[in-house]
Protein backbone atom coordinates (compact mmCIF):
# COMPACT_ATOMS: atom_id res chain seq x y z
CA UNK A 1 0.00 0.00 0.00
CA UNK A 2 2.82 2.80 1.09
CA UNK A 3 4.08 1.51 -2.63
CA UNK A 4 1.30 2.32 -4.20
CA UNK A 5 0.64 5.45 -2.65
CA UNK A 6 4.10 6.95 -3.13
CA UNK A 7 3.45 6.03 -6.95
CA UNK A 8 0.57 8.11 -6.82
CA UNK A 9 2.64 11.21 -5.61
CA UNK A 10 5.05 11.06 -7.88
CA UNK A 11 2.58 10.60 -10.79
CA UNK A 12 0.58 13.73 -9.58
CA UNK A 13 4.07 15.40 -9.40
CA UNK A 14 5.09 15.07 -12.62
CA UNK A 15 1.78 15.62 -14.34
CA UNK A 16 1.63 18.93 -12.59
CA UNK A 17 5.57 19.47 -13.59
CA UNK A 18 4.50 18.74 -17.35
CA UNK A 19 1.12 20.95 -16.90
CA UNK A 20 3.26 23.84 -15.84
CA UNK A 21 6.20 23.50 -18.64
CA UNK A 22 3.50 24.54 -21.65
CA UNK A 23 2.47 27.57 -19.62
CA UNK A 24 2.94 30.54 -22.41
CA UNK A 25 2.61 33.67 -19.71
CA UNK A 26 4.48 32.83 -16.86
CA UNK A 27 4.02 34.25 -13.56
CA UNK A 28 2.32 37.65 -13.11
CA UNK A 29 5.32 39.85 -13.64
CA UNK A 30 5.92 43.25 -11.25
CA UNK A 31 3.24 45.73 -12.48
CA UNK A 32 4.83 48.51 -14.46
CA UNK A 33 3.59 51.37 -12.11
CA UNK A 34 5.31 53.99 -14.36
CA UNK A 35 6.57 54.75 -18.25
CA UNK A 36 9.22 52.85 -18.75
CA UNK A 37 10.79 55.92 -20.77
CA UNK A 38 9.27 59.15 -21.00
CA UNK A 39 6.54 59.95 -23.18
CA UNK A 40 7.25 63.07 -25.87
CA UNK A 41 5.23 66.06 -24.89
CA UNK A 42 2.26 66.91 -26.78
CA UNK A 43 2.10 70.23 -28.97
CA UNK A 44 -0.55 72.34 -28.11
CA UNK A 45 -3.36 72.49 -30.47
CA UNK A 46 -3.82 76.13 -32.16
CA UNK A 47 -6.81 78.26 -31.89
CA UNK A 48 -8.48 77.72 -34.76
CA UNK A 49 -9.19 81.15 -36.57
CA UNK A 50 -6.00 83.63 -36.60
CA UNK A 51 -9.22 86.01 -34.94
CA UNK A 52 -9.99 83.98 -31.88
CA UNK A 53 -8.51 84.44 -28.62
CA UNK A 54 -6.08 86.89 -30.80
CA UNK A 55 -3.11 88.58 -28.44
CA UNK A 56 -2.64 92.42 -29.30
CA UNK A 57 -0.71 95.20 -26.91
CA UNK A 58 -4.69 96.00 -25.80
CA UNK A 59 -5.45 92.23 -25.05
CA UNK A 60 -2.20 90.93 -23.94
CA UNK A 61 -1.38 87.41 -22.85
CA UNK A 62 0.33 87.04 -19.50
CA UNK A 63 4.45 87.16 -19.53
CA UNK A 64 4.82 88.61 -22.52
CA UNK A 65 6.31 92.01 -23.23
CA UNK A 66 4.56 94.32 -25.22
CA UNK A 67 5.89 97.64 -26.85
CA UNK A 68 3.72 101.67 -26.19
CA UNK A 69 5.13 104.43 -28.02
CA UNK A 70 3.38 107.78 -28.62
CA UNK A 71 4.69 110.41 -30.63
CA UNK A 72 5.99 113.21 -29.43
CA UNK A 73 8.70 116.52 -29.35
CA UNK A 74 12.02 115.12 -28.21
CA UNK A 75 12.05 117.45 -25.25
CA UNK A 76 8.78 116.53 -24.10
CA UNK A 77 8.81 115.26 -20.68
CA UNK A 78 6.43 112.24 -20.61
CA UNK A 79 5.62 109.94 -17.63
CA UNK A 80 3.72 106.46 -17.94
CA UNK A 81 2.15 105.01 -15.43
CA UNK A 82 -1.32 102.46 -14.57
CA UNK A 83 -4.33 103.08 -12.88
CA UNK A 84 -7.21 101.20 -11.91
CA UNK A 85 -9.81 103.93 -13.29
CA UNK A 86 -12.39 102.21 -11.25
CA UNK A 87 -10.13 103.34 -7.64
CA UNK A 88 -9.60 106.55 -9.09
CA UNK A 89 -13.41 107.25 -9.58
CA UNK A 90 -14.21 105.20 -6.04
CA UNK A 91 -11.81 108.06 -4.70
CA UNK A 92 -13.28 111.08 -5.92
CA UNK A 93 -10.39 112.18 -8.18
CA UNK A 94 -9.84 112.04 -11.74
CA UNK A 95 -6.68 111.23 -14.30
CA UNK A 96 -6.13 114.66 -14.84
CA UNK A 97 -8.04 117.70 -13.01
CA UNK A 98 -7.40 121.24 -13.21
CA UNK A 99 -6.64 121.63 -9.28
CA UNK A 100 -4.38 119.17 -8.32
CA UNK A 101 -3.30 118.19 -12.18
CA UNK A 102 -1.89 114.90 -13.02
CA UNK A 103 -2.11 111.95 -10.39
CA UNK A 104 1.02 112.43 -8.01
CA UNK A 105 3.79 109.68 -8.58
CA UNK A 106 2.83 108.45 -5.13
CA UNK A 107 -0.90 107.93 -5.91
CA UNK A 108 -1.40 104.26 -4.03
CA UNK A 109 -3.62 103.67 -6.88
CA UNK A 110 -0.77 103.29 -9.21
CA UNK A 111 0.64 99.89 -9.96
CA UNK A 112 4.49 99.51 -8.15
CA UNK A 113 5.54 97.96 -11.74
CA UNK A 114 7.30 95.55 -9.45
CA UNK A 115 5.71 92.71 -9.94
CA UNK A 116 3.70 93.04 -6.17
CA UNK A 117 0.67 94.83 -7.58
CA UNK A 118 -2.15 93.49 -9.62
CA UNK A 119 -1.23 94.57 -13.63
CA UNK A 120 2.20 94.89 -14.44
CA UNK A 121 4.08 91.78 -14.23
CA UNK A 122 7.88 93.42 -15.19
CA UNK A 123 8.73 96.41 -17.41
CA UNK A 124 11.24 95.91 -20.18
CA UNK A 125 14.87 95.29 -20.22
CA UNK A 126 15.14 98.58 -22.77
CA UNK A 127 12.42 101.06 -22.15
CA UNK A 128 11.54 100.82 -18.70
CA UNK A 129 11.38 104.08 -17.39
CA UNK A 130 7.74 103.90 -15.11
CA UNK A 131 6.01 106.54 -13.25
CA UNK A 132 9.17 108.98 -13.51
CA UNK A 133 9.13 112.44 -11.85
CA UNK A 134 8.48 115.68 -13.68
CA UNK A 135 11.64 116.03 -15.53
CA UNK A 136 12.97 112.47 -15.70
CA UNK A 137 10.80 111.33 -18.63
CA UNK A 138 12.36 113.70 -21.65
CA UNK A 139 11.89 111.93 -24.18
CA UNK A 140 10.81 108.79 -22.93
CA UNK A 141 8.29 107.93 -25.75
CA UNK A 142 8.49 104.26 -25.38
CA UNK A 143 7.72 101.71 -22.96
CA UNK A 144 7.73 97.99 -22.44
CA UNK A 145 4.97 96.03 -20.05
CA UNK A 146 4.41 92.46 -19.11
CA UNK A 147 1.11 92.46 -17.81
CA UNK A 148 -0.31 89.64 -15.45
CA UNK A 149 -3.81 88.57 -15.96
CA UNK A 150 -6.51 90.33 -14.33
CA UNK A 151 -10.42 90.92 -15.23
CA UNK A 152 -10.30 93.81 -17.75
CA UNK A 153 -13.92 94.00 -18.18
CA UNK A 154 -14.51 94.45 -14.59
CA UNK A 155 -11.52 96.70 -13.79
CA UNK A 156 -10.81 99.81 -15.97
CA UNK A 157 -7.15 99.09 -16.10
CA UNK A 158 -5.38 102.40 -18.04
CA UNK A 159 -1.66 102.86 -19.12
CA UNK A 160 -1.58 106.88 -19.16
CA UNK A 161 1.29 108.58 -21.47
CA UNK A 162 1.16 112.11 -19.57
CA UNK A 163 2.76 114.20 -21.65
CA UNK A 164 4.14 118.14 -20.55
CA UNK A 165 5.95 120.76 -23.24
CA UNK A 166 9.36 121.60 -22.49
CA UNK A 167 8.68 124.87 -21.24
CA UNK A 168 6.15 123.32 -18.19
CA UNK A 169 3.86 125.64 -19.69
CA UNK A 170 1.06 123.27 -20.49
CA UNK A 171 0.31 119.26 -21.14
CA UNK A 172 -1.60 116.74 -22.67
CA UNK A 173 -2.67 112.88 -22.00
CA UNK A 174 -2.98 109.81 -23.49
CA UNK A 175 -4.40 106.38 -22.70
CA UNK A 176 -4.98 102.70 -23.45
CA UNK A 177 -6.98 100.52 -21.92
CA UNK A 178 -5.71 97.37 -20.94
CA UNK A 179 -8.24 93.82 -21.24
CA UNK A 180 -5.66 91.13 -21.12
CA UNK A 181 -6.73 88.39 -23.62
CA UNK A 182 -7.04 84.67 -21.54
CA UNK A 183 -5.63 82.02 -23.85
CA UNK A 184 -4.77 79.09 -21.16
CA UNK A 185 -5.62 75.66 -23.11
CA UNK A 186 -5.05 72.05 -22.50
CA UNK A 187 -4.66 68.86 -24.44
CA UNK A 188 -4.24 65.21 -23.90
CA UNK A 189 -3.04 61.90 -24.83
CA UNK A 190 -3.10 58.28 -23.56
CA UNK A 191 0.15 56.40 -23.84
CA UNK A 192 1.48 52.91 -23.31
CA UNK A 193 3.85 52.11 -20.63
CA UNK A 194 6.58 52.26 -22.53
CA UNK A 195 5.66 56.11 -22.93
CA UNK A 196 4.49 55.83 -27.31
CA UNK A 197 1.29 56.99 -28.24
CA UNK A 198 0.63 54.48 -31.40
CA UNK A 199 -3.20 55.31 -31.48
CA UNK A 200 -1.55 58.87 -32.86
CA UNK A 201 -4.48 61.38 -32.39
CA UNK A 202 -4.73 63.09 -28.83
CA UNK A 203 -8.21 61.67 -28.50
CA UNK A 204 -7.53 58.04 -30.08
CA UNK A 205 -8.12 55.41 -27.87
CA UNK A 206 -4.74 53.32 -27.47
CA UNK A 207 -5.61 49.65 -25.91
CA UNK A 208 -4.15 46.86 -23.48
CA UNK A 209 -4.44 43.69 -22.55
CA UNK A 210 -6.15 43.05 -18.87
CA UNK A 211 -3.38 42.17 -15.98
CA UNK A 212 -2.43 38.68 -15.73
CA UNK A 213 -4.22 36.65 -12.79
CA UNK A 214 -1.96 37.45 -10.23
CA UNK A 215 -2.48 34.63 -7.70
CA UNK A 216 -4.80 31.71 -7.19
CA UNK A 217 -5.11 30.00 -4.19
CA UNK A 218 -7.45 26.88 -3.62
CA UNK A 219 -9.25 25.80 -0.46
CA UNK A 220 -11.39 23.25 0.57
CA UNK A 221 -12.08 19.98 2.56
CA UNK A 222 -12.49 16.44 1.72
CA UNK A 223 -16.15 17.08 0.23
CA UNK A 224 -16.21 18.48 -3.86
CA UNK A 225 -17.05 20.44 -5.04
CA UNK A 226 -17.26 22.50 -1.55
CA UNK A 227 -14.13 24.36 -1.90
CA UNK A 228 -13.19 28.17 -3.01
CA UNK A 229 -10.76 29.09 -5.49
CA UNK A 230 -9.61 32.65 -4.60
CA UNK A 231 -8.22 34.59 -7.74
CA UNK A 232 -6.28 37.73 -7.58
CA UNK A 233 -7.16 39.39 -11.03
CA UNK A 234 -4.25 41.45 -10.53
CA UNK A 235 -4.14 45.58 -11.43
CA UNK A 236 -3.63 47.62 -14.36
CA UNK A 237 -1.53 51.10 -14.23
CA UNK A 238 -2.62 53.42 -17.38
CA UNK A 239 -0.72 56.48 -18.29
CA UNK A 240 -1.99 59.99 -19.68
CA UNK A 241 -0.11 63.09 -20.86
CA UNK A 242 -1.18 66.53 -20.76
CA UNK A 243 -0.18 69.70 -22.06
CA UNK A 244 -0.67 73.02 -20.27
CA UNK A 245 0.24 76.06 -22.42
CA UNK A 246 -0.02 79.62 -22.56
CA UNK A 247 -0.33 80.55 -18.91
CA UNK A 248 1.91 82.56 -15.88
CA UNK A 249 3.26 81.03 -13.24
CA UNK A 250 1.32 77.54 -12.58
CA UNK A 251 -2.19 76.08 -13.09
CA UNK A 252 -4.50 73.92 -11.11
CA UNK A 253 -5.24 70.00 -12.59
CA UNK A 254 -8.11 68.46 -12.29
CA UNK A 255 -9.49 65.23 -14.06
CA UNK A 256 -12.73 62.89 -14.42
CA UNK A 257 -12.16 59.66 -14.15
CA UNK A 258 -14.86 56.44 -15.16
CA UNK A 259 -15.04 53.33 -16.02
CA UNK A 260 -17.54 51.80 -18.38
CA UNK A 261 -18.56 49.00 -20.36
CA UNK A 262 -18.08 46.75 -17.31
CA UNK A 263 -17.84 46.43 -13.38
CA UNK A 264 -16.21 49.21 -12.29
CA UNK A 265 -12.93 48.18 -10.44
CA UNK A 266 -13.37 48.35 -6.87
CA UNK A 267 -9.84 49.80 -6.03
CA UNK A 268 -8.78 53.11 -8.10
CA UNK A 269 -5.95 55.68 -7.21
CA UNK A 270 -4.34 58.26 -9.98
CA UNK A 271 -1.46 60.92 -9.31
CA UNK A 272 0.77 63.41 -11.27
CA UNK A 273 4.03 64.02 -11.90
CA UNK A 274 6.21 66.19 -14.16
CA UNK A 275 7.27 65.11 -17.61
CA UNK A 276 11.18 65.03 -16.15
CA UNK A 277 9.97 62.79 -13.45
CA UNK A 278 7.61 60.45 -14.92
CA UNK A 279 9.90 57.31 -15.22
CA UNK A 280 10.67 57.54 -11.72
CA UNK A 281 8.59 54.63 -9.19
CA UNK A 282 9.89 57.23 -5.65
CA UNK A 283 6.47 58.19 -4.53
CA UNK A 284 7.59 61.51 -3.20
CA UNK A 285 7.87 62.66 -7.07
CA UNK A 286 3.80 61.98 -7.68
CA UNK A 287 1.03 64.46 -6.45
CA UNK A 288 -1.54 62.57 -5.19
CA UNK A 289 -5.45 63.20 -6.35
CA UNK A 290 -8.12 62.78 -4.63
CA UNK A 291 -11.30 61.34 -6.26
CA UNK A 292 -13.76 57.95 -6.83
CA UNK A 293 -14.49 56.52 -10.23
CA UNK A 294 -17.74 57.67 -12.10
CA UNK A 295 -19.20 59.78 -14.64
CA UNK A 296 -18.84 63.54 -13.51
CA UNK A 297 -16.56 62.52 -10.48
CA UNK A 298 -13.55 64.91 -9.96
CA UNK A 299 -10.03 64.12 -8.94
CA UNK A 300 -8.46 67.44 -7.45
CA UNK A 301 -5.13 67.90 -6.56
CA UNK A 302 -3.29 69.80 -3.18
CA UNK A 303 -0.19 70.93 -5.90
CA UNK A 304 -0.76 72.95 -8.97
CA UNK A 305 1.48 72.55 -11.94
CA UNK A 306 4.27 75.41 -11.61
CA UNK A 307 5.91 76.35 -14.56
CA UNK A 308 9.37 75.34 -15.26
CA UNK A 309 9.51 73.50 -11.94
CA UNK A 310 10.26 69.54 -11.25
CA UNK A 311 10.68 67.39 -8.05
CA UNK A 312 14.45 68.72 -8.06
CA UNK A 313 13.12 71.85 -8.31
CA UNK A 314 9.82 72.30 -7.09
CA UNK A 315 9.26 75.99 -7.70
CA UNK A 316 6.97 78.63 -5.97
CA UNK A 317 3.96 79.73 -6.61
CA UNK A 318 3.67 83.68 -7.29
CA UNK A 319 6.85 83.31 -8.31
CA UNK A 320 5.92 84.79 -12.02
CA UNK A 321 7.68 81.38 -14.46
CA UNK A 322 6.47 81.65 -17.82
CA UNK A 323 5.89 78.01 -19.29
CA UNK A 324 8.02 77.02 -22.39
CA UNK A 325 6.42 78.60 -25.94
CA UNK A 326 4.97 75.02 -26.65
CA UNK A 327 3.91 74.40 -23.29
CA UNK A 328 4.98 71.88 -20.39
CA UNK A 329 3.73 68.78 -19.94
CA UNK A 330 3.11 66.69 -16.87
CA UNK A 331 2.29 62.42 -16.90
CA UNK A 332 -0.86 61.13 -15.20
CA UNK A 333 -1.21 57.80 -14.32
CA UNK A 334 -4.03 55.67 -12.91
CA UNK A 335 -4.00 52.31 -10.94
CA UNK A 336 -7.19 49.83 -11.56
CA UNK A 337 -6.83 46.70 -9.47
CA UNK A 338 -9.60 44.51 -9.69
CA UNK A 339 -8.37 42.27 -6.43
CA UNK A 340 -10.97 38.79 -6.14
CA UNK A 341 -14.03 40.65 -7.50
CA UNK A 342 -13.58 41.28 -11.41
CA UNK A 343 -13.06 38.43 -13.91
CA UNK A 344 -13.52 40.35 -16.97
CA UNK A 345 -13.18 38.08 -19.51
CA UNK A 346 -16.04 38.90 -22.07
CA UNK A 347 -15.83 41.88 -23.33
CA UNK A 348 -13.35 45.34 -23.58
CA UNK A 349 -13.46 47.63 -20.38
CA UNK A 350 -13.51 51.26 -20.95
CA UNK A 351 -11.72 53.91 -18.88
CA UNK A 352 -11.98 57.82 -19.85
CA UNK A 353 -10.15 60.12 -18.61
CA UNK A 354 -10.87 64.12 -19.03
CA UNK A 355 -8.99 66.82 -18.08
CA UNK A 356 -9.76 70.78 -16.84
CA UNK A 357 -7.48 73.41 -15.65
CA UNK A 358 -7.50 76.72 -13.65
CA UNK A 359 -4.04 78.63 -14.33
CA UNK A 360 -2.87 80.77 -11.66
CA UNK A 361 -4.35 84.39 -10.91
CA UNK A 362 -1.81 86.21 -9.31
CA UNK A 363 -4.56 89.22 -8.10
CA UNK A 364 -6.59 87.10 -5.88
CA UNK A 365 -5.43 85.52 -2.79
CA UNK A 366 -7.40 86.00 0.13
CA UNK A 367 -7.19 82.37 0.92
CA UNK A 368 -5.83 78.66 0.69
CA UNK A 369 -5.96 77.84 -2.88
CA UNK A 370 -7.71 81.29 -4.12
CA UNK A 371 -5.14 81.17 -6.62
CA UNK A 372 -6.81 79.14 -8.68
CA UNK A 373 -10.57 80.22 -8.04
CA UNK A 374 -11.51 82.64 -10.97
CA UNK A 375 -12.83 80.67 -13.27
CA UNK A 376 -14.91 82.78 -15.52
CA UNK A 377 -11.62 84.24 -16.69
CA UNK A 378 -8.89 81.82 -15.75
CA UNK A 379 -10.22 78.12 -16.96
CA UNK A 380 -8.51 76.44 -19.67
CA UNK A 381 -10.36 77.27 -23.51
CA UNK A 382 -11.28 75.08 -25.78
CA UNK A 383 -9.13 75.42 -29.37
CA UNK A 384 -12.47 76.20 -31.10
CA UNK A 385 -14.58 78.61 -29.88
CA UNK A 386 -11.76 80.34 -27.03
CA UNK A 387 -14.58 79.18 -24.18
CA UNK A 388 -13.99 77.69 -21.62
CA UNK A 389 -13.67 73.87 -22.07
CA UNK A 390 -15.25 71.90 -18.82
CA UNK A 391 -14.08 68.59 -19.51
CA UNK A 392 -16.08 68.35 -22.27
CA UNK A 393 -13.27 68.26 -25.13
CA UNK A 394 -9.96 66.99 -23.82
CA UNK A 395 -11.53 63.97 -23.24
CA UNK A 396 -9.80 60.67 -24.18
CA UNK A 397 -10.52 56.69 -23.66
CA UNK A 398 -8.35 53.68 -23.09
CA UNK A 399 -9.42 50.58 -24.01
CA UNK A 400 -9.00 46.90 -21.12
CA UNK A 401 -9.19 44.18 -23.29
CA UNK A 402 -10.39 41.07 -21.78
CA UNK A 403 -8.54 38.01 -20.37
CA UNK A 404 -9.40 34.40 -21.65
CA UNK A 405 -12.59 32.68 -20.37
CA UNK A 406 -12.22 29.70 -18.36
CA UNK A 407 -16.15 29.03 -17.73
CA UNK A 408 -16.34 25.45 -16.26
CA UNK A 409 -19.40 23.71 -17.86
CA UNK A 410 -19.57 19.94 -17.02
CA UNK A 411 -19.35 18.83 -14.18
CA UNK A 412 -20.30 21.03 -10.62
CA UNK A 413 -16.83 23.22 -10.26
CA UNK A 414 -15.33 24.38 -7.40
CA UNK A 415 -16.65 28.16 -6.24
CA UNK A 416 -14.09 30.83 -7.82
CA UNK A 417 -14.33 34.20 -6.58
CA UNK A 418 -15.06 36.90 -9.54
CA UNK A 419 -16.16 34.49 -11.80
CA UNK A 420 -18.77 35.54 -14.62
CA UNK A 421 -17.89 39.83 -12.70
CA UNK A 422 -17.12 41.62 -16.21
């Protein structure tokens, strides 16, 4: 009998040793929780009429400098300054009035040009010479401005030329109102983990295969079928790039994040991380969000994008970077792991993934995070009509294709946890 039954064994032992030699995937290899290389940052999409969302020295985009010159006698003593017309009217005065004359160079009302008040962002590196006293402007025609954004509808923001003759004996004004122009956009693209993009388009739909079962492990007792086979269905990391352009200083991400076209995994968890930093699996170089699967669900963030800035160099907000001229990108990545309860082996799983913005308005901070609260004049546009987008057009899907079925038929199996979940 002890013969017979140490036969047995070994018969058992080598049919499972020949079972497991024709296996073609292996053991569940270590998920691939970020790109493997880099993925190439996107170029922004252009506005798509030369007369939408169009940048002039009236409607100026943030950062950039922008050239005023008025004619005038070479010995003319001219002084430029800005005003809030709204303040100047809320105080009783006036530009110009014929009893106290021009504004004095110490009005409070007038922007510092320093970069701590709420319109002028930094003067020129040439023709810089700001709210001058009475005899330090001859000839000073010309001026340079980078504005910061502000709400030039609501505020009557004015860049005054005051102008007096060389002989003091009278003087003359100009003016130019200032409505900055908003162009802050967006646009995104799934990628594999290997960082490509073969489904090309931004919103193309690239595709992979579900995560290998990651563990099985049987129980039961000397009755069958009475036992449990618990299956790990294992997890899949997806990866999404996205382009901010055309903003100062940083911007604020948010995303929606479902699932369709099957059970929606009961585990999710997404972060950030700049394009620099994106192959790299230390934790402390992804920003965490903070959301739950579903349609209209938002994932905030506690970090906004800075321009310019990486892990190695985190960078501060206010502190006035100006993005590269084709944007920066940062690499968003998403965890689905589908633990005991998902099978999903009938039919492709969908996730989508849409993304919003808020860039940085450098007037308004009367609180954690008002930075990023203006919407109305601060939220990314969409390419096509220069309106605000609300997650309605960067919006792009990528496609869980099932794993084999392994439905037992004939006879009564043994209980397997997720089976027929899709």
């Amino acid at each position: 009998m002890k013969k017979q039954i140490l036969f047995l064994v070994m018969l058992v032992a080598a049919v499972l040793a020949g079972v497991g030699s024709y296996g073609q995937v292996g053991p569940a290899e270590p998920y691939q929780t970020v790109p493997t290389a880099a993925p190439v940052c996107l170029i922004p999409t252009p506005f798509s009429s030369d007369t939408l969302c169009t940048a002039d020295e009236l409607h100026p985009v943030q950062g950039e400098v922008y050239t005023y010159t008025i004619l005038a006698d070479a010995t003319d003593d001219i002084r430029w300054f800005v005003v809030n017309n709204n303040d100047v009217v809320s105080d009783g005065d006036s530009l110009v009035s014929k009893i106290s004359g021009i504004l004095p160079t110490t009005n409070t009302n007038i922007d510092p040009a320093d970069g701590n008040g709420d319109y002028i962002l930094n003067l020129g590196t040439t023709y810089n010479n700001y709210n001058s006293g009475t005899g330090s402007g001859i000839g000073n025609t010309t001026i340079e401005i980078a504005w910061k954004f502000f709400d030039g509808i609501t505020d009557q923001v004015i860049l005054v030329a005051y102008v007096e003759g060389a002989d003091g004996c009278t003087n003359n004004i100009a003016a130019y109102r200032i409505i900055p122009q908003p162009a802050f956009t967006i646009d995104i693209a799934s990628v594999l983990e290997n960082g490509a993009n073969p489904a090309g388009p931004l919103d193309a739909a690239n595709s992979e295969c579900i995560s290998p079962v990651e563990s099985a492990v049987y129980s039961g007792s000397g009755i069958t079928p009475d036992g449990t086979l618990t299956v790990d269905y294992g997890e899949n990391w997806v990866f999404f790039v996205v382009n901010g352009a055309n903003y100062f200083d940083s911007w604020m991400p948010e995303f929606e994040i479902s699932y369709a076209d099957g059970a929606t995994p009961p585990t999710a968890e997404a972060s950030w991380a700049y394009l620099g930093d994106a192959t790299s699996s230390d934790p402390a170089v992804w920003n965490t969000l903070t959301g739950t699967l579903g349609v209209g669900n938002t994932w905030t963030s506690a970090n906004p994008v800075i321009a310019g800035a990486s892990s190695a160099s985190p960078g501060t907000i206010g502190a006035g970077g100006v993005p590269a001229p084709g944007g920066e990108c940062i690499v968003v990545r998403v965890r689905l792991d589908w633990g005991t309860d998902i099978e999903h082996d009938l039919a492709d799983g969908t996730l989508t993934f849409a993304a919003n913005g808020v860039a940085y308005d450098g007037s308004d901070n009367s609180g954690a995070g008002t930075f990023y609260d203006d919407r109305d004049n601060f939220e990314d546009l969409h390419y096509a009509t220069c309106e605000p987008d609300l997650f309605v057009n960067d919006v792009v899907d990528y496609i869980i294709t099932p794993r084999p079925r392994a439905d037992e038929v004939t006879p009564t199996p043994e209980t397997k946890t997720g089976e027929g979940v899709n």
